[in-house]
PDB file of N, CA and C in Angstrom:
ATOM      1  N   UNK A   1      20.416   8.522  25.387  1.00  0.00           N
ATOM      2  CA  UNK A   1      19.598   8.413  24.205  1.00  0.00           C
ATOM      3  C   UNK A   1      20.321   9.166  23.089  1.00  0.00           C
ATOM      4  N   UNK A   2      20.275   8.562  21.936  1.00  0.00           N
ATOM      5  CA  UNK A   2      21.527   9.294  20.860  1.00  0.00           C
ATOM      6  C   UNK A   2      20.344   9.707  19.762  1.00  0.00           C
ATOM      7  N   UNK A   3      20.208  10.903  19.278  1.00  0.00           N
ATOM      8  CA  UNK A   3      19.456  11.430  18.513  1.00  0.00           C
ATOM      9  C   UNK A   3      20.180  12.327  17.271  1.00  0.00           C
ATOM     10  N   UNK A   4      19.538  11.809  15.879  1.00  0.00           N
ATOM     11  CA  UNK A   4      20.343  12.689  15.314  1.00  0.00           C
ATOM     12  C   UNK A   4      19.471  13.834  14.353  1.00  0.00           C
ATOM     13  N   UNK A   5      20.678  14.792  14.050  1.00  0.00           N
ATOM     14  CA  UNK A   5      20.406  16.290  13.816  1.00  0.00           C
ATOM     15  C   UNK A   5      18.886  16.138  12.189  1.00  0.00           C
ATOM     16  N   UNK A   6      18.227  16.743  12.057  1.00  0.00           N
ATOM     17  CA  UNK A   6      17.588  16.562  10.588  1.00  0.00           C
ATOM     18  C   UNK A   6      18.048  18.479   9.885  1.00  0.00           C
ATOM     19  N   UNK A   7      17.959  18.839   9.045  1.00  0.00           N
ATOM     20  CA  UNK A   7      18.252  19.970   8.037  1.00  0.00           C
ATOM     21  C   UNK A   7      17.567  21.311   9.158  1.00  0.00           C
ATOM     22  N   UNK A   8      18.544  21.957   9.226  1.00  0.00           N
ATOM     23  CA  UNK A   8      18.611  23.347   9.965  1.00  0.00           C
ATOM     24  C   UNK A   8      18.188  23.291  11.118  1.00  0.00           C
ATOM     25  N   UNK A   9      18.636  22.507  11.810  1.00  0.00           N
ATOM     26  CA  UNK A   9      18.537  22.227  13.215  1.00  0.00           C
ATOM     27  C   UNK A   9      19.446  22.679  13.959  1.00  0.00           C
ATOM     28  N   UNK A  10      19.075  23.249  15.260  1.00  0.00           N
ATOM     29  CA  UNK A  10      19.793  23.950  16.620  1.00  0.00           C
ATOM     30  C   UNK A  10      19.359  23.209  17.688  1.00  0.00           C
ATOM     31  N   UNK A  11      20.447  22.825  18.720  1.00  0.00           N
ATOM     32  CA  UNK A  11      20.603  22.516  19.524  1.00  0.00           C
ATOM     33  C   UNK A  11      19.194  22.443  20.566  1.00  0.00           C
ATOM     34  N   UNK A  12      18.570  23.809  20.564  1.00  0.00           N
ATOM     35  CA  UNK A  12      17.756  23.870  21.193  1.00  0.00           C
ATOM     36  C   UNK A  12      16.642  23.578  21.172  1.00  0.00           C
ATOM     37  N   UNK A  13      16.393  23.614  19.508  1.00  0.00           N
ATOM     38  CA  UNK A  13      15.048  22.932  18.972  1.00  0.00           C
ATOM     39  C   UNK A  13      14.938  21.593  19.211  1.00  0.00           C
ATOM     40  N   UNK A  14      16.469  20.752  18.529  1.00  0.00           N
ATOM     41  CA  UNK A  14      16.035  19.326  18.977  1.00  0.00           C
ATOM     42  C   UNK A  14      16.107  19.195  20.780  1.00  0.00           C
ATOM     43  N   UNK A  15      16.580  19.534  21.510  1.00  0.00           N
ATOM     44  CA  UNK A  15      15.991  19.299  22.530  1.00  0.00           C
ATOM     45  C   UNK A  15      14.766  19.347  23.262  1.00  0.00           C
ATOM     46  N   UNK A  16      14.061  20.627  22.602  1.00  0.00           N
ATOM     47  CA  UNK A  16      12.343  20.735  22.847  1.00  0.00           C
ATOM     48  C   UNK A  16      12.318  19.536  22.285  1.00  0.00           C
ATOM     49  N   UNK A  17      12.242  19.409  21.157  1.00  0.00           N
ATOM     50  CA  UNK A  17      11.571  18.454  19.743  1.00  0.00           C
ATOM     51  C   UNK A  17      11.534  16.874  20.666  1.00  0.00           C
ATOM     52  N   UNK A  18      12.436  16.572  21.042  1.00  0.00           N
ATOM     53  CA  UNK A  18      12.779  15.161  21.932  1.00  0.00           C
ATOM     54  C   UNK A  18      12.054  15.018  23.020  1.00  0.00           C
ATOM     55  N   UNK A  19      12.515  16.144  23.777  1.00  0.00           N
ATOM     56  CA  UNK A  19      12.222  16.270  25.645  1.00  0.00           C
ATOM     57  C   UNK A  19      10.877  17.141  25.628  1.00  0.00           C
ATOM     58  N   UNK A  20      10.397  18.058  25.315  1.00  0.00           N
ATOM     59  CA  UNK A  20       9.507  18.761  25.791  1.00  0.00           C
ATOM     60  C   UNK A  20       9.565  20.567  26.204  1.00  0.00           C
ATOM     61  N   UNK A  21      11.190  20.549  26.668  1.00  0.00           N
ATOM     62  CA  UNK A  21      11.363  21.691  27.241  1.00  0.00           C
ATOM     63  C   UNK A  21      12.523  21.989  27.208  1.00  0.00           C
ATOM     64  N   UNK A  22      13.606  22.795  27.460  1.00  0.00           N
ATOM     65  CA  UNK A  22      14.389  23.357  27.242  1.00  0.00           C
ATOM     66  C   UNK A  22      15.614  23.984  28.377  1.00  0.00           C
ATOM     67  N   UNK A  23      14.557  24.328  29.175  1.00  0.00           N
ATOM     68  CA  UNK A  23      15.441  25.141  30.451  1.00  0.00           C
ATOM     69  C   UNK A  23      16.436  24.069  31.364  1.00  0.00           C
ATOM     70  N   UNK A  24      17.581  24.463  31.399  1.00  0.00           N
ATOM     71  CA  UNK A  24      18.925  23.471  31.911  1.00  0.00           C
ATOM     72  C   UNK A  24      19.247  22.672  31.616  1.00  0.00           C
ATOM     73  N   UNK A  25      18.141  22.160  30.541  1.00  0.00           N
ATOM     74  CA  UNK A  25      18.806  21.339  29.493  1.00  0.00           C
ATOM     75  C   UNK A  25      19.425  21.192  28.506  1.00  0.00           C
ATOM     76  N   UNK A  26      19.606  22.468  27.643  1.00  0.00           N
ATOM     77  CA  UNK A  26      20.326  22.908  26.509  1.00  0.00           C
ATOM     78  C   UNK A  26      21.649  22.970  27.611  1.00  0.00           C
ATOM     79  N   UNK A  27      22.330  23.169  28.362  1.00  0.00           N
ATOM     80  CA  UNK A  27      23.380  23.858  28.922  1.00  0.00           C
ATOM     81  C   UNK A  27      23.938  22.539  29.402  1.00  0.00           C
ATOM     82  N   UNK A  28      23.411  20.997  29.920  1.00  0.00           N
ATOM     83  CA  UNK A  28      23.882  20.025  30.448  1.00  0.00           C
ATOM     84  C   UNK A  28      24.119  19.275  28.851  1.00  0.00           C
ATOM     85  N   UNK A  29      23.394  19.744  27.944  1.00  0.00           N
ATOM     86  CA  UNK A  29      24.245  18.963  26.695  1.00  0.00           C
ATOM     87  C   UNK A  29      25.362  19.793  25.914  1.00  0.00           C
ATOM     88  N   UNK A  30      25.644  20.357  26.019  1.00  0.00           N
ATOM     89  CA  UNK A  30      27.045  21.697  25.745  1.00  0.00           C
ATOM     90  C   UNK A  30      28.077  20.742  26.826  1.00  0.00           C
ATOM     91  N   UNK A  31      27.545  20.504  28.058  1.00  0.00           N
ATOM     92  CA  UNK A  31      28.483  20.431  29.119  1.00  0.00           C
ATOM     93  C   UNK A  31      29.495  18.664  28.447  1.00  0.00           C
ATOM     94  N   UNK A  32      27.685  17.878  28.347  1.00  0.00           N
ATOM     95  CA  UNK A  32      28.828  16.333  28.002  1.00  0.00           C
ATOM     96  C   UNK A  32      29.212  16.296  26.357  1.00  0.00           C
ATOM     97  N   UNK A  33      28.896  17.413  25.562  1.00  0.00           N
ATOM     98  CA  UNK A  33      29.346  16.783  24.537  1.00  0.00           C
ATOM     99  C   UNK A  33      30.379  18.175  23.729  1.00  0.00           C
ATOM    100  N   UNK A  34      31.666  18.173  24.120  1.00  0.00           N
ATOM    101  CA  UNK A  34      32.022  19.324  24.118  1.00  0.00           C
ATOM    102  C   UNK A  34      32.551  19.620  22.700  1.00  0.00           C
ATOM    103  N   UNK A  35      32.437  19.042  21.748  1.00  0.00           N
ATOM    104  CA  UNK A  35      31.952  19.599  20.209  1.00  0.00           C
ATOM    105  C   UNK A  35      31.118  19.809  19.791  1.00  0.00           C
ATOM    106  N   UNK A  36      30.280  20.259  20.158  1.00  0.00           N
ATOM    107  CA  UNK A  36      28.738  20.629  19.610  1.00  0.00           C
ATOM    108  C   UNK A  36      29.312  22.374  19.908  1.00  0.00           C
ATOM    109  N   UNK A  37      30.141  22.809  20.960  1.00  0.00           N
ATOM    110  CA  UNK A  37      30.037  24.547  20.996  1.00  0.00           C
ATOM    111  C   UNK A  37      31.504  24.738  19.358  1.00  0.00           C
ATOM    112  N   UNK A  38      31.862  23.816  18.990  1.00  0.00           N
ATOM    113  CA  UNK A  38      32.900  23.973  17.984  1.00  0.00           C
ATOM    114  C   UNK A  38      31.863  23.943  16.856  1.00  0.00           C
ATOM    115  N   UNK A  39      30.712  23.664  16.693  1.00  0.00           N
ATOM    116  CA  UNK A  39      29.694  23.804  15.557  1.00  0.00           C
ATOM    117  C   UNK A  39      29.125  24.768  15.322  1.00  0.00           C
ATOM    118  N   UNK A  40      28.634  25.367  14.314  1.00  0.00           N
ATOM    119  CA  UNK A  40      27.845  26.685  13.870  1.00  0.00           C
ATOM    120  C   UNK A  40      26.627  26.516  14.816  1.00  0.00           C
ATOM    121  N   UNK A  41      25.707  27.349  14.803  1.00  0.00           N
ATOM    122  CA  UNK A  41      24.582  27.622  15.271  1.00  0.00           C
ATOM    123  C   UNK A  41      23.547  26.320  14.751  1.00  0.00           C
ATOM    124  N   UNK A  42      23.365  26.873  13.335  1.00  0.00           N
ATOM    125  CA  UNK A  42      22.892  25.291  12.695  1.00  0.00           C
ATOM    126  C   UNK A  42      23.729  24.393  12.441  1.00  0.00           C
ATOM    127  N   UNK A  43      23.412  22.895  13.125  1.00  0.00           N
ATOM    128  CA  UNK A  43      24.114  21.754  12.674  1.00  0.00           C
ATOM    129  C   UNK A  43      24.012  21.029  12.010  1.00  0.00           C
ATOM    130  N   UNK A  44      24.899  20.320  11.485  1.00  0.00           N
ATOM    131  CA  UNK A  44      25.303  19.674  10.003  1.00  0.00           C
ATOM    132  C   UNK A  44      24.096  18.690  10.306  1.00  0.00           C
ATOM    133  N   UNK A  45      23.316  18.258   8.829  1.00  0.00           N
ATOM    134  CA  UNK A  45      22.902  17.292   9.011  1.00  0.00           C
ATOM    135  C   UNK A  45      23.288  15.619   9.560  1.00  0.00           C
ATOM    136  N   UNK A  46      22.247  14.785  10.144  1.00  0.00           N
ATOM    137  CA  UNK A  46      23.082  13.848  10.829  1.00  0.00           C
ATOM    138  C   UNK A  46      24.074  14.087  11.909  1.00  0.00           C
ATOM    139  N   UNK A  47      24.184  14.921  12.562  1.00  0.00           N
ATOM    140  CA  UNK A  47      24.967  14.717  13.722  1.00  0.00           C
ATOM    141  C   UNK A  47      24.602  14.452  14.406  1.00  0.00           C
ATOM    142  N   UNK A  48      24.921  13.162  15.084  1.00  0.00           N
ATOM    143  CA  UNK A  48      24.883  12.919  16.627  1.00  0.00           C
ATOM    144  C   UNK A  48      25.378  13.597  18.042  1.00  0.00           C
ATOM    145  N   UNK A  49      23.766  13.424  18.830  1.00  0.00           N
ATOM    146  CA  UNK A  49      23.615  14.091  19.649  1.00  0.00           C
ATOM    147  C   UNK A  49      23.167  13.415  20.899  1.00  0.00           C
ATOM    148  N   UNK A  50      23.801  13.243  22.117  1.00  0.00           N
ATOM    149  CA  UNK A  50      23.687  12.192  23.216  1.00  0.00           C
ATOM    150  C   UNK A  50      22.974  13.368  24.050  1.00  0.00           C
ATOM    151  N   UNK A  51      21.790  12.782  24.235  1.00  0.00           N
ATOM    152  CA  UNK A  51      20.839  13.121  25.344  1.00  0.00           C
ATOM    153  C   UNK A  51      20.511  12.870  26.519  1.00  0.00           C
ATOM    154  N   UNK A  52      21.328  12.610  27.630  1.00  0.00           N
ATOM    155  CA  UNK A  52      21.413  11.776  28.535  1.00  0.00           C
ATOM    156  C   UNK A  52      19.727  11.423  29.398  1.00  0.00           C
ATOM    157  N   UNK A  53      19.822   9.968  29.568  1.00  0.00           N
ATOM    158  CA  UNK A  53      18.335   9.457  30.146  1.00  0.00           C
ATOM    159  C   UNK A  53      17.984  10.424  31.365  1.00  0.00           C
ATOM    160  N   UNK A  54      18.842  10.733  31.908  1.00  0.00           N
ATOM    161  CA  UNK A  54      18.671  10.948  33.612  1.00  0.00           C
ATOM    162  C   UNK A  54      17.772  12.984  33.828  1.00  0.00           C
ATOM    163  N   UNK A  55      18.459  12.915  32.033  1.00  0.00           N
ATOM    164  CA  UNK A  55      18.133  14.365  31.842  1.00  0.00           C
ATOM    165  C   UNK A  55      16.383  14.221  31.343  1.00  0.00           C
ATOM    166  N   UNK A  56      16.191  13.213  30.956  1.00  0.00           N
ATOM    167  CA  UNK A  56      14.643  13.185  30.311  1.00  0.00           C
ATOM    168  C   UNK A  56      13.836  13.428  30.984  1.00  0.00           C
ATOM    169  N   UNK A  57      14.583  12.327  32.481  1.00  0.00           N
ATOM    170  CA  UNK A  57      13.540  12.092  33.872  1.00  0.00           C
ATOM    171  C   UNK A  57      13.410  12.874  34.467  1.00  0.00           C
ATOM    172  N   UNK A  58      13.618  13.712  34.878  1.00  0.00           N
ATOM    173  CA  UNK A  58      13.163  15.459  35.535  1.00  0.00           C
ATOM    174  C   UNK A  58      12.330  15.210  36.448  1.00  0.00           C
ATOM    175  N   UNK A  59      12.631  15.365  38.259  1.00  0.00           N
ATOM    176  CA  UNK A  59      11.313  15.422  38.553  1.00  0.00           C
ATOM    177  C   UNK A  59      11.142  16.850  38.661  1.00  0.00           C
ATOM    178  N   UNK A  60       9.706  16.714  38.822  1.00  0.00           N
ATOM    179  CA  UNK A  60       8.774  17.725  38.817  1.00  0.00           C
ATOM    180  C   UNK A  60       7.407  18.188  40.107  1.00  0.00           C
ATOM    181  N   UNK A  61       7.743  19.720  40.600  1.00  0.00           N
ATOM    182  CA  UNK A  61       7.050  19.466  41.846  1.00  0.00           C
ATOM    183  C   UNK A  61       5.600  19.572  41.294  1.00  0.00           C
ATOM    184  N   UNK A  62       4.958  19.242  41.883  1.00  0.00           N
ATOM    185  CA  UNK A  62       3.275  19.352  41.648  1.00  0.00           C
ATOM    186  C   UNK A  62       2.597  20.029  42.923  1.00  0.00           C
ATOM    187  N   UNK A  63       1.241  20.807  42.854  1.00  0.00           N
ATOM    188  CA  UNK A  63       0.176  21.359  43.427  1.00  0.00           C
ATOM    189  C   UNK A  63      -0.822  20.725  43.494  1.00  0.00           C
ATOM    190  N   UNK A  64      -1.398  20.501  44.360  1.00  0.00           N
ATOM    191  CA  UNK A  64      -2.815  19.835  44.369  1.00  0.00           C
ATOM    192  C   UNK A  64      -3.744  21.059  45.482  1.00  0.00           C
ATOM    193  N   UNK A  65      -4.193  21.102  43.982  1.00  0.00           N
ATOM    194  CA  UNK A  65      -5.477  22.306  44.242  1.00  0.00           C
ATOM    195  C   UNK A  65      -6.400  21.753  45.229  1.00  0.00           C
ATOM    196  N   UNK A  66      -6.424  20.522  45.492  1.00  0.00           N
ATOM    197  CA  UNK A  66      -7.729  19.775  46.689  1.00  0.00           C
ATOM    198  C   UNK A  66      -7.439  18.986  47.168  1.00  0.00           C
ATOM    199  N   UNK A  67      -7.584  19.183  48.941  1.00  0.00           N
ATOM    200  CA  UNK A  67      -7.516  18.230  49.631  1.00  0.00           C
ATOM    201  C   UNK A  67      -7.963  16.903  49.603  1.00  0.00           C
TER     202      UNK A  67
END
């Protein structure tokens, strides 16, 4: 999924902002897109940013409070 940057945006925000959450996911998009760590903290407006699908799908364990 290719998403791009809007005015004073960090890496980490648009990834909440998109996905929801944050944890191991900021670190697997550093990993495939290896100019984004050559960028300032805030990124330029409009930059493209590849979010990979597989990263969206997350599973997730669940509890069930009742039998």
């Amino acid at each position: 999924m290719i998403v791009y940057t809007i005015p004073n945006e960090t890496i980490d925000a648009l990834v909440y902002q998109v996905l929801g959450k944050t944890v191991g996911i900021v670190e697997i998009v550093y990993q495939n897109s290896q100019d984004l760590s050559k960028l300032p903290v805030i990124l330029p407006i409009g930059k493209e940013v590849n979010l990979l699908e597989s990263v969206y799908e997350k599973n997730f364990n669940f509890i069930n409070l009742w039998d």
